[in-house]
Protein backbone atom coordinates (compact mmCIF):
# COMPACT_ATOMS: atom_id res chain seq x y z
CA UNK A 1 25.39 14.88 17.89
CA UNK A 2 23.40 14.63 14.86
CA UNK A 3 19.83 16.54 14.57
CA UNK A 4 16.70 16.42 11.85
CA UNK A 5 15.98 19.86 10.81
CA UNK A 6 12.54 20.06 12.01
CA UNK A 7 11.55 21.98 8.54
CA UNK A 8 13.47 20.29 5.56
CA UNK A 9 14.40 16.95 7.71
CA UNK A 10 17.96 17.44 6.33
CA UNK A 11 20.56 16.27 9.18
CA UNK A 12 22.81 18.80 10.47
CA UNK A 13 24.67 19.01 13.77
CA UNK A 14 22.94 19.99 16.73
CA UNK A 15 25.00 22.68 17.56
CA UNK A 16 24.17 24.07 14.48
CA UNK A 17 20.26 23.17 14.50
CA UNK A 18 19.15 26.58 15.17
CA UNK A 19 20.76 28.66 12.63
CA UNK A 20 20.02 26.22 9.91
CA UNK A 21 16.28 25.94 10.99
CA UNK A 22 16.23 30.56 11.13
CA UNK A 23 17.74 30.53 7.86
CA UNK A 24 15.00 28.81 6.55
CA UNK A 25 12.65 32.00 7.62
CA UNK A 26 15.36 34.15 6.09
CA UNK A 27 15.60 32.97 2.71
CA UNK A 28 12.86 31.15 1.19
CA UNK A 29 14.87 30.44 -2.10
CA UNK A 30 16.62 28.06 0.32
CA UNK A 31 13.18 25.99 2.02
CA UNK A 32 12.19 25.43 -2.14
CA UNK A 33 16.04 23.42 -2.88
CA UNK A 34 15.10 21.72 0.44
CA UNK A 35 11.38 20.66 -0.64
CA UNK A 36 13.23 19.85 -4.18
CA UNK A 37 16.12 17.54 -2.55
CA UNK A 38 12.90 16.09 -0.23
CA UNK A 39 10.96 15.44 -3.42
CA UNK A 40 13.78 13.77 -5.77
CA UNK A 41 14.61 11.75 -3.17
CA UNK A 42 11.03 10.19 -2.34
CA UNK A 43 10.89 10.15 -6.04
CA UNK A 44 14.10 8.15 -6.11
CA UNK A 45 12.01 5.82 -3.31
CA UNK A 46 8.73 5.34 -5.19
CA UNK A 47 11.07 4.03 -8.26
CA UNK A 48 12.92 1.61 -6.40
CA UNK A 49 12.20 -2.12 -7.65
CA UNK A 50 9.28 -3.02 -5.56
CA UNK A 51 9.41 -6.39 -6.53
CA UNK A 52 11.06 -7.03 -3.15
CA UNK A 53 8.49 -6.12 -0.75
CA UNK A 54 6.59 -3.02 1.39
CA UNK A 55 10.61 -2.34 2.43
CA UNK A 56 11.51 -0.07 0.10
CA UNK A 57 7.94 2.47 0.86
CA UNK A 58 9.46 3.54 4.09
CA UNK A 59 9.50 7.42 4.97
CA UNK A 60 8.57 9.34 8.19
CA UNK A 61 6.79 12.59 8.58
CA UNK A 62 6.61 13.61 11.70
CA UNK A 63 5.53 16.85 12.20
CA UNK A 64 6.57 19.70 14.20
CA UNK A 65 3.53 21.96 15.49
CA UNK A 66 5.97 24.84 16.28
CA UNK A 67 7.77 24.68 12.76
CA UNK A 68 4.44 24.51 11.20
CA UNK A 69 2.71 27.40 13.08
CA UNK A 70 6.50 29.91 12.56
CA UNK A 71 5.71 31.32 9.08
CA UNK A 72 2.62 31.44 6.39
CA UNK A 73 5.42 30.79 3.97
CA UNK A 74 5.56 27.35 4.65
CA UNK A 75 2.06 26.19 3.84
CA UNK A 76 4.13 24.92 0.60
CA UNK A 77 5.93 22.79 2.74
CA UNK A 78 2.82 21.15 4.28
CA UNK A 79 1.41 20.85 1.01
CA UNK A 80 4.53 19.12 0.14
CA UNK A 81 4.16 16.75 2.72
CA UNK A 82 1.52 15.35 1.62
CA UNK A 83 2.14 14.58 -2.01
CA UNK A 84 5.57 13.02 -0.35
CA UNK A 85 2.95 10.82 1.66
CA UNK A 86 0.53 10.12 -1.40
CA UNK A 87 3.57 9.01 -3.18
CA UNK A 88 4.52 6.93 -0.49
CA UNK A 89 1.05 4.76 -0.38
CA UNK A 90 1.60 4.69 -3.94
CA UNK A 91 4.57 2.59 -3.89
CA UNK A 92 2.99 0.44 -1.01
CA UNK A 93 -0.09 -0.28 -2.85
CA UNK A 94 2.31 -1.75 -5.55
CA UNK A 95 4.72 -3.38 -3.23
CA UNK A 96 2.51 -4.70 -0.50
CA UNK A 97 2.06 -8.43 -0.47
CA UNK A 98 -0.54 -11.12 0.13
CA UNK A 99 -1.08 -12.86 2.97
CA UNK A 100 0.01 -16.88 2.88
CA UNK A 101 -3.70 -18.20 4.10
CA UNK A 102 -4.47 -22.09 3.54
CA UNK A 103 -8.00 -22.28 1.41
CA UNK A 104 -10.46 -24.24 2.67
CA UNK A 105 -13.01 -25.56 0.81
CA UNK A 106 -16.74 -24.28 0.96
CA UNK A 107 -15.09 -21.88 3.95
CA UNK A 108 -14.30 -22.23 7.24
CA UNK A 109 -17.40 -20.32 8.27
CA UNK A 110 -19.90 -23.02 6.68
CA UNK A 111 -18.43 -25.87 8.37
CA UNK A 112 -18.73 -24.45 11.67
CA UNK A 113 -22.49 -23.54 10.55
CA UNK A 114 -22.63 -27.10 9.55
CA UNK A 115 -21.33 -27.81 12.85
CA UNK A 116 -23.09 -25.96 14.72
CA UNK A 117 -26.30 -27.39 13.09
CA UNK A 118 -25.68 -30.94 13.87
CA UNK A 119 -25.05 -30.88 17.25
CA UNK A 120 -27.82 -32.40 19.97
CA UNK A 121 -29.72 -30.53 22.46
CA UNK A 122 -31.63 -27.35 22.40
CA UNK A 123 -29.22 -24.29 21.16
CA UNK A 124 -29.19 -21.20 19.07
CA UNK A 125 -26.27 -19.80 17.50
CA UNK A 126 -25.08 -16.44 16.10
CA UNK A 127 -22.01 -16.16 13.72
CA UNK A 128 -20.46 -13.97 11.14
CA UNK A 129 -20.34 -13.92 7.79
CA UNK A 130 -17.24 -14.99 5.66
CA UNK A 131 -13.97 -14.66 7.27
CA UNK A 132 -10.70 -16.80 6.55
CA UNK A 133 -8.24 -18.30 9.42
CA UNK A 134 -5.04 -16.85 9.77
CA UNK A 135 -2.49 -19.01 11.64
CA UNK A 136 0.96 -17.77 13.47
CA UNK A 137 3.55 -19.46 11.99
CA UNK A 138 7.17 -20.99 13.77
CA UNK A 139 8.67 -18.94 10.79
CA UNK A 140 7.68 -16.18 10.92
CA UNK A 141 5.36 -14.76 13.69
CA UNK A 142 4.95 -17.36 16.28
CA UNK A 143 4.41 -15.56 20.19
CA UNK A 144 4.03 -11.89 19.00
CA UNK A 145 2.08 -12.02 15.96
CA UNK A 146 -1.71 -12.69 17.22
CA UNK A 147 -2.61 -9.09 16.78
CA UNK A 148 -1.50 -8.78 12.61
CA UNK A 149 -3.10 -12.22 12.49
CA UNK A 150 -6.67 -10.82 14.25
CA UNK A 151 -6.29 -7.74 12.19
CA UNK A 152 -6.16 -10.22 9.15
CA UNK A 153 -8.66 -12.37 9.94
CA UNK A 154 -11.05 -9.52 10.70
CA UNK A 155 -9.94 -7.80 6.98
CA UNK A 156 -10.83 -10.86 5.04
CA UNK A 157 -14.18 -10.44 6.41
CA UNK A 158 -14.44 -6.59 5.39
CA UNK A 159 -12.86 -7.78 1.68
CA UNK A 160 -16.12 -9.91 1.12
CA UNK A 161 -18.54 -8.93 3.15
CA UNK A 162 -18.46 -5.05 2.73
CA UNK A 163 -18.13 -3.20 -0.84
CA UNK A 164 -17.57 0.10 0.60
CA UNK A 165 -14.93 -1.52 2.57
CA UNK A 166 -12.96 -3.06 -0.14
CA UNK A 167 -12.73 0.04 -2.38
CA UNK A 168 -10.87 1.59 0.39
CA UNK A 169 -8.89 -1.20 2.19
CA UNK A 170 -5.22 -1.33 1.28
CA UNK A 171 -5.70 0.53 -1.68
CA UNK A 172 -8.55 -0.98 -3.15
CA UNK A 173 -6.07 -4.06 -3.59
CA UNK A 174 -8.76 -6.22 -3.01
CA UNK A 175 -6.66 -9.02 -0.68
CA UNK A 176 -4.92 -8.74 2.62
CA UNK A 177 -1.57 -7.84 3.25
CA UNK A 178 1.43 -10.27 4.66
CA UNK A 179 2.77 -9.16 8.39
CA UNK A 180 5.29 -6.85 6.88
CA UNK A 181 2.81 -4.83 4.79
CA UNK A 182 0.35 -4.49 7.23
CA UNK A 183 3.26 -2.92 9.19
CA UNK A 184 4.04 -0.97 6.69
CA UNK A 185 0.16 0.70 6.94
CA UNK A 186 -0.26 1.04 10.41
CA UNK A 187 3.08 3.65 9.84
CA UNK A 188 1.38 5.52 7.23
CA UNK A 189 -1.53 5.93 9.89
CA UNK A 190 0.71 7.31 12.50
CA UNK A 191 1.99 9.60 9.64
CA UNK A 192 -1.51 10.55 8.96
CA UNK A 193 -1.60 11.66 12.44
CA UNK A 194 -4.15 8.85 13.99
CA UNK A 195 -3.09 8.32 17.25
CA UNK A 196 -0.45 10.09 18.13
CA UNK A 197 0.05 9.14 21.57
CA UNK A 198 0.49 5.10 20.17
CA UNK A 199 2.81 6.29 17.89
CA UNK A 200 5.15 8.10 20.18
CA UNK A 201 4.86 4.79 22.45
CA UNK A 202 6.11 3.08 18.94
CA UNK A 203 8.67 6.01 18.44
CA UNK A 204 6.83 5.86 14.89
CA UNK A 205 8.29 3.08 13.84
CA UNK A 206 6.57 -0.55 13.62
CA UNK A 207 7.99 -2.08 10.35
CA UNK A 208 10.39 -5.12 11.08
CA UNK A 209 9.58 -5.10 14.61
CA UNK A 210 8.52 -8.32 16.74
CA UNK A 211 6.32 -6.23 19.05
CA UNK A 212 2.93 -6.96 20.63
CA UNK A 213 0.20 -5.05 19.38
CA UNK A 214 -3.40 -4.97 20.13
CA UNK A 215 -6.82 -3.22 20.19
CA UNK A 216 -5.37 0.06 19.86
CA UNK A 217 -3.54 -0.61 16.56
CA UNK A 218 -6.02 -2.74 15.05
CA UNK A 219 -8.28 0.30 15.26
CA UNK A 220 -6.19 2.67 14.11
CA UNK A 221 -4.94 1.10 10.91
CA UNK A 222 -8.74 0.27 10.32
CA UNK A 223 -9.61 3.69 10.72
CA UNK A 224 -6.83 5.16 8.71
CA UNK A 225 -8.51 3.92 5.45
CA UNK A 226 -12.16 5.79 6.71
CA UNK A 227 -13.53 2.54 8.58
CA UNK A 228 -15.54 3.64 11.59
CA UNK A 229 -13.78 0.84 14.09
CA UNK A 230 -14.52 1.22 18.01
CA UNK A 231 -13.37 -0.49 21.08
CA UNK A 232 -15.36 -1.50 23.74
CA UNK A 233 -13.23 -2.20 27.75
CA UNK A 234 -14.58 -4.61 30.29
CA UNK A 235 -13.30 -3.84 33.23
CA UNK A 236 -13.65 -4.97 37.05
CA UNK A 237 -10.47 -2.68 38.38
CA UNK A 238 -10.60 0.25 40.57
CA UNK A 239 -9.03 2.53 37.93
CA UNK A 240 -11.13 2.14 35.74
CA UNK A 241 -12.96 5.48 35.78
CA UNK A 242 -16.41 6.73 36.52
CA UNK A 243 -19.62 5.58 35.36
CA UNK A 244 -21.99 7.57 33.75
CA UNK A 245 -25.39 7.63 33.89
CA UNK A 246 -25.84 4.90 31.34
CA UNK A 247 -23.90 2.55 33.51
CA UNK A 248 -21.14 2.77 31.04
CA UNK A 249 -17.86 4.79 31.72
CA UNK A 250 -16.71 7.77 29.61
CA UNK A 251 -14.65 7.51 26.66
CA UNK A 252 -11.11 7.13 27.73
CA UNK A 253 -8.21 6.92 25.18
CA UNK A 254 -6.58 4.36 25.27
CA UNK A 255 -2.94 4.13 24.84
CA UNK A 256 -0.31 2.42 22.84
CA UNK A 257 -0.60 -1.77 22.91
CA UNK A 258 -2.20 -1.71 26.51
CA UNK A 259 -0.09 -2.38 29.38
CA UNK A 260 -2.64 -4.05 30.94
CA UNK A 261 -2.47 -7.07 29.02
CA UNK A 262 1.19 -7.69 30.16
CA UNK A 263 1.87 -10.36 32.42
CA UNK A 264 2.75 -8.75 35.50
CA UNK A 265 4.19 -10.19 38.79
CA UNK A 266 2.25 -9.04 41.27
CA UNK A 267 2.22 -9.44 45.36
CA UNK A 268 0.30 -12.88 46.75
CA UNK A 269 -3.64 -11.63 47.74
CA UNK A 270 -5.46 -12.54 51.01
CA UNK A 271 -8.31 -15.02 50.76
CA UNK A 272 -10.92 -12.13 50.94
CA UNK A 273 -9.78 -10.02 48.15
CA UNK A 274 -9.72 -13.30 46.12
CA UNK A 275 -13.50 -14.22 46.72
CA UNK A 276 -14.24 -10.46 46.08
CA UNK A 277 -12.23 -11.16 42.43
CA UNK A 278 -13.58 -14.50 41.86
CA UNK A 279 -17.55 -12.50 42.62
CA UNK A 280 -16.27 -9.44 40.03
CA UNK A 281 -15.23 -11.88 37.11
CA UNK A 282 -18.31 -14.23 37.89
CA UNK A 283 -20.35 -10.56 36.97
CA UNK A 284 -18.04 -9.47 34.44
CA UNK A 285 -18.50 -12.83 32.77
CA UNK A 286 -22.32 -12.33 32.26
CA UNK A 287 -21.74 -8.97 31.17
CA UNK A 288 -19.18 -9.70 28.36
CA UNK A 289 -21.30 -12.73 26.98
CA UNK A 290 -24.84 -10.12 26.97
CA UNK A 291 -22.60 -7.92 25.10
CA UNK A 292 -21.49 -9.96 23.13
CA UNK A 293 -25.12 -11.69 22.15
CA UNK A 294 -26.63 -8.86 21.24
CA UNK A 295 -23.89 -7.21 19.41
CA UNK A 296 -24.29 -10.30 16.99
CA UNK A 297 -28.26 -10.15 17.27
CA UNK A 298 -28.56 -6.22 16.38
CA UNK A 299 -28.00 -7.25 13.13
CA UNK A 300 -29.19 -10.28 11.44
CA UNK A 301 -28.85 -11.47 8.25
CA UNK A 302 -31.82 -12.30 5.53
CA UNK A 303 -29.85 -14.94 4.51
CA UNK A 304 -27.97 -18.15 5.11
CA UNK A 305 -30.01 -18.78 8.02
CA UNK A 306 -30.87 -22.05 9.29
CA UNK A 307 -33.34 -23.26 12.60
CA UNK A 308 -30.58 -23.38 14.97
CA UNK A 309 -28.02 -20.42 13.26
CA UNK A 310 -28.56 -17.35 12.56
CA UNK A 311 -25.79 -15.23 10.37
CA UNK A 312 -25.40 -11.86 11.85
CA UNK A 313 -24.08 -9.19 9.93
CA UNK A 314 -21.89 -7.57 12.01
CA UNK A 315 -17.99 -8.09 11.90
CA UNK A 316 -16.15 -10.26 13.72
CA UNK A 317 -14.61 -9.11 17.41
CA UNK A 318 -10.77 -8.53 18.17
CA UNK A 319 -10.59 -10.36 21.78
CA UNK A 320 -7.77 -9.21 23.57
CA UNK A 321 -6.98 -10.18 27.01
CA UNK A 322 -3.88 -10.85 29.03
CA UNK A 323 -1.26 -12.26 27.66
CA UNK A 324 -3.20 -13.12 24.02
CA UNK A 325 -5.62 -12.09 21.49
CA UNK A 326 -8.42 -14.00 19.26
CA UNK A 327 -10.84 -13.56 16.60
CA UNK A 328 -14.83 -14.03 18.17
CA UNK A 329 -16.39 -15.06 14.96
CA UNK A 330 -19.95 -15.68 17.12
CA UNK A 331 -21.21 -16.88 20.21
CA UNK A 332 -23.83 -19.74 21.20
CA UNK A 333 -26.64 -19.85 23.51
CA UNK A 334 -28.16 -22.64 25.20
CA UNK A 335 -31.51 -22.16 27.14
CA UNK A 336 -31.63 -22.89 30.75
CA UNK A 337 -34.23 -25.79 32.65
CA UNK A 338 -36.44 -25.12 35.12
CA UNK A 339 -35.56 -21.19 35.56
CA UNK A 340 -31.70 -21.71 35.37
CA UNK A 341 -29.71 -19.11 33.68
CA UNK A 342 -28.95 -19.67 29.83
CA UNK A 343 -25.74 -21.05 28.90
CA UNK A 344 -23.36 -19.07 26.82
CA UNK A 345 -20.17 -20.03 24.52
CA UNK A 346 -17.85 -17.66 22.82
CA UNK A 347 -17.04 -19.11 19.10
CA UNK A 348 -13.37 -18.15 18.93
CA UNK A 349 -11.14 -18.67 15.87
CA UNK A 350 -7.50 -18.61 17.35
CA UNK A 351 -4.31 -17.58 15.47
CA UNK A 352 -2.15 -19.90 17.98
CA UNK A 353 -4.39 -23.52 15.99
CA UNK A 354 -3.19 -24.81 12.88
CA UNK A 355 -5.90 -23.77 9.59
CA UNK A 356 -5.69 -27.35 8.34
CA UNK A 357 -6.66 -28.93 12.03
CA UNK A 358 -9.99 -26.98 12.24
CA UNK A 359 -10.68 -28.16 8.59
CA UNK A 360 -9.98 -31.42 10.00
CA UNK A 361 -12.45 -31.02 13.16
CA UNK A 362 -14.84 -29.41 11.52
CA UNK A 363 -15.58 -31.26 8.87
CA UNK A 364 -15.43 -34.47 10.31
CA UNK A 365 -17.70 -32.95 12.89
CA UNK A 366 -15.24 -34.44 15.99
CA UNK A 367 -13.12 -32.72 18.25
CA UNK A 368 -13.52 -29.27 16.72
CA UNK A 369 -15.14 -28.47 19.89
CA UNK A 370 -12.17 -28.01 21.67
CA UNK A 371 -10.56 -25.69 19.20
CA UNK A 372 -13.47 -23.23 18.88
CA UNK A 373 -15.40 -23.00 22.08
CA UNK A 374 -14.95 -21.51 24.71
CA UNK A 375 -17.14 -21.49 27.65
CA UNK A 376 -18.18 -18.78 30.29
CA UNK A 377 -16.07 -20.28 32.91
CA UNK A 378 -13.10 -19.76 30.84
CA UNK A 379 -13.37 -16.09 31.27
CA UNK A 380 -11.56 -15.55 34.40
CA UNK A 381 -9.45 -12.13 33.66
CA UNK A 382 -10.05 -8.85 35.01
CA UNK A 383 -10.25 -6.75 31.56
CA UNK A 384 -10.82 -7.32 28.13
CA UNK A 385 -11.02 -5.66 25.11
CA UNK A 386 -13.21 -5.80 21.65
CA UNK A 387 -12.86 -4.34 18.87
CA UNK A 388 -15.31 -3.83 15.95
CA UNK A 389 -16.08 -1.78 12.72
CA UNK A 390 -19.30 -0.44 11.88
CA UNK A 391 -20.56 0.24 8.48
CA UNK A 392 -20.01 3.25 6.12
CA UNK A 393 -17.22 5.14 5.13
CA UNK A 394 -16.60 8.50 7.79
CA UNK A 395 -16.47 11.83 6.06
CA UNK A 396 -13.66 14.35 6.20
CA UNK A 397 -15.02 15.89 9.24
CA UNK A 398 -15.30 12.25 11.21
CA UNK A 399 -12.03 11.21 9.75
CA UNK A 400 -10.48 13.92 12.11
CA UNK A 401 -12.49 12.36 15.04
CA UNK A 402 -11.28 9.02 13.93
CA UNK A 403 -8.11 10.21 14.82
CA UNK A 404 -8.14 9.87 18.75
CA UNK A 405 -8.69 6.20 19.60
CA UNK A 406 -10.85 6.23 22.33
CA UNK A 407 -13.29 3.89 23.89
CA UNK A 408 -16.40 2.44 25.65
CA UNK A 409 -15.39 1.47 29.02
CA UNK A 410 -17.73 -0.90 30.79
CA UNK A 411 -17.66 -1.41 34.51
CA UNK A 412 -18.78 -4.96 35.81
């Protein structure tokens, strides 16, 4: 069997592992021609025609807390590490590549405000800022690729809305990345030691890959580049924690691309624990769309703001549930008669609709209805997820906080 020396990475045979990782501590003459070899050969990487794609930044750094902690010596090799890494987001900021997005004139975000506007009845509506549709595609991401899709729809929104973001996000490249790229940065993340225990689930690797992601990753790549990105659970099952004395559970991290949204086969349910479901999700409903209200209403905007819309300023929401995830671009309220409740939709941009058939909809004001919306009684799973990012750019000191994904977990 074949082993990576856990100091130099070279591969050497496992039987022989342990000598070649002492000899190391024995003669440092040897660990500098290893750090040399390591550093033409990323060198050799970073020059590679990067006219093909994010495919030729790859490179893993893993590292080993024992090897690291075994002799002062090899601070050098640490410090090594991460030029090797600097030089690696070096080539990606030159090889990453924009995303394929269909333009839509005067923005898909003022015909739904336009929308919005014209339709009867008394209503008030709360929406985000700019943000551009990204749709799955047969070709290339089509039932696994909601997540990167989310992830880009909520980055176009950063790009324009947020100066502090764009200096930082994807290099200061100013567009978003294709699939492949943003694969390509979630990696350096997990090399940069942001959740660990989603990168292990990964086995550090992510590139190429037609797996699910969700929540988890979306924060993690966000908070990679200094973003201060949170996650919020809603959650009506019994193991689902404590609450505190705010009514909201403790931070619990949350691992890897959630399990819980998987479909599972599970055993048929008596007619008692299903009315005790159907009473949870009728309360977790009303807490998810208050949530969601005044997340959008904490901050509004001075502009673009019309009698029945308001623009908020806060980003849009990752929406991950079972099974799927969409973008919540903003949410609509409808007052109740005669001391009914008020009336709540979710304004959902989905990766899984076609860009150019919400154009369509939405500007000829018909049918768009069906493609955005999404009523109360729609919400009929156990646990969901959001995820957001706040404003501002964490310090050095945060960053290192930044680096266990953990989250809000709300009982209902």
């Amino acid at each position: 069997m074949i082993s990576s020396c856990p100091i130099c990475n070279i591969q050497v045979l496992t039987v022989e592992l342990e000598q070649h990782a002492n000899s190391h501590f024995e003669d440092d003459d040897q660990l500098q021609r290893d750090m040399e070899l390591a550093h033409q050969m990323a060198l050799a990487e970073s020059n590679t025609d990067i006219m093909n794609g994010p495919e030729h930044c790859t490179g893993s750094f893993t590292s080993d807390s024992n090897a690291q902690g075994a002799s002062s010596s090899h601070s050098e090799y640490w410090h090594h590490y991460g030029k090797v890494l600097d030089e690696q987001i070096s080539c990606l900021v030159r090889a990453q590549i924009p995303s394929k997005v269909q333009e839509v004139e005067g923005g898909i975000m003022n015909l739904l405000m336009s929308s919005l506007e014209s339709e009867g009845g008394s209503s008030t509506s709360m929406i985000s800022g700019y943000i551009d549709h990204h749709q799955s595609l047969s070709s290339e991401d089509k039932g696994w690729g909601c997540g990167w899709r989310n992830i880009q729809m909520m980055s176009s929104h950063l790009l324009k809305q947020r100066p502090e973001a764009r200096e930082v996000l994807f290099g200061g490249s100013g567009f978003v990345p294709d699939i492949p790229s943003l694969q390509r940065w979630l990696e350096i993340a997990w090399d940069k030691n942001f959740d660990t225990i989603g990168s292990n689930h990964f086995h550090n690797k992510v590139y190429g890959a037609k797996k699910w992601i969700g929540t988890t990753e979306c924060a993690t790549l966000f908070r990679s580049f200094g973003l201060r990105s949170r996650i919020v659970d809603f959650d009506s099952t019994e193991s689902s924690g404590l609450q505190n004395k705010n009514g909201k559970h403790s931070a619990n991290q949350v691992r890897g691309p959630m399990d819980m949204f998987l479909i599972k086969n599970n055993p048929p349910k008596s007619s008692s624990e299903l009315c005790r479901e159907d009473a949870e999700i009728m309360r977790g409903r009303q807490v998810l769309v208050d949530w969601v209200w005044n997340y959008f209403a904490s901050e509004r905007s001075d502009r673009f703001t019309t009698p029945r819309v308001t623009v908020s300023n806060k980003t849009p929401l990752y929406f991950q549930h079972q099974g799927h995830s969409r973008t919540i671009v903003g949410i609509q309220k409808k007052n109740g008669y005669r001391g009914s409740h008020d009336q709540y939709t979710l304004l959902i941009l989905d990766p899984g609709h076609r860009t150019a058939d919400l154009e369509r909809t939405l500007r000829s004001k018909k049918g768009w209805q069906s493609l955005v919306k999404r009523g109360v009684h729609t919400l009929r799973k156990p646990q969901y997820q959001v995820c957001y990012v706040d404003s501002g750019i964490a310090n050095s000191e945060e960053m290192e906080q930044l680096k266990t994904i953990d989250s809000i977990l709300v009982r209902f």
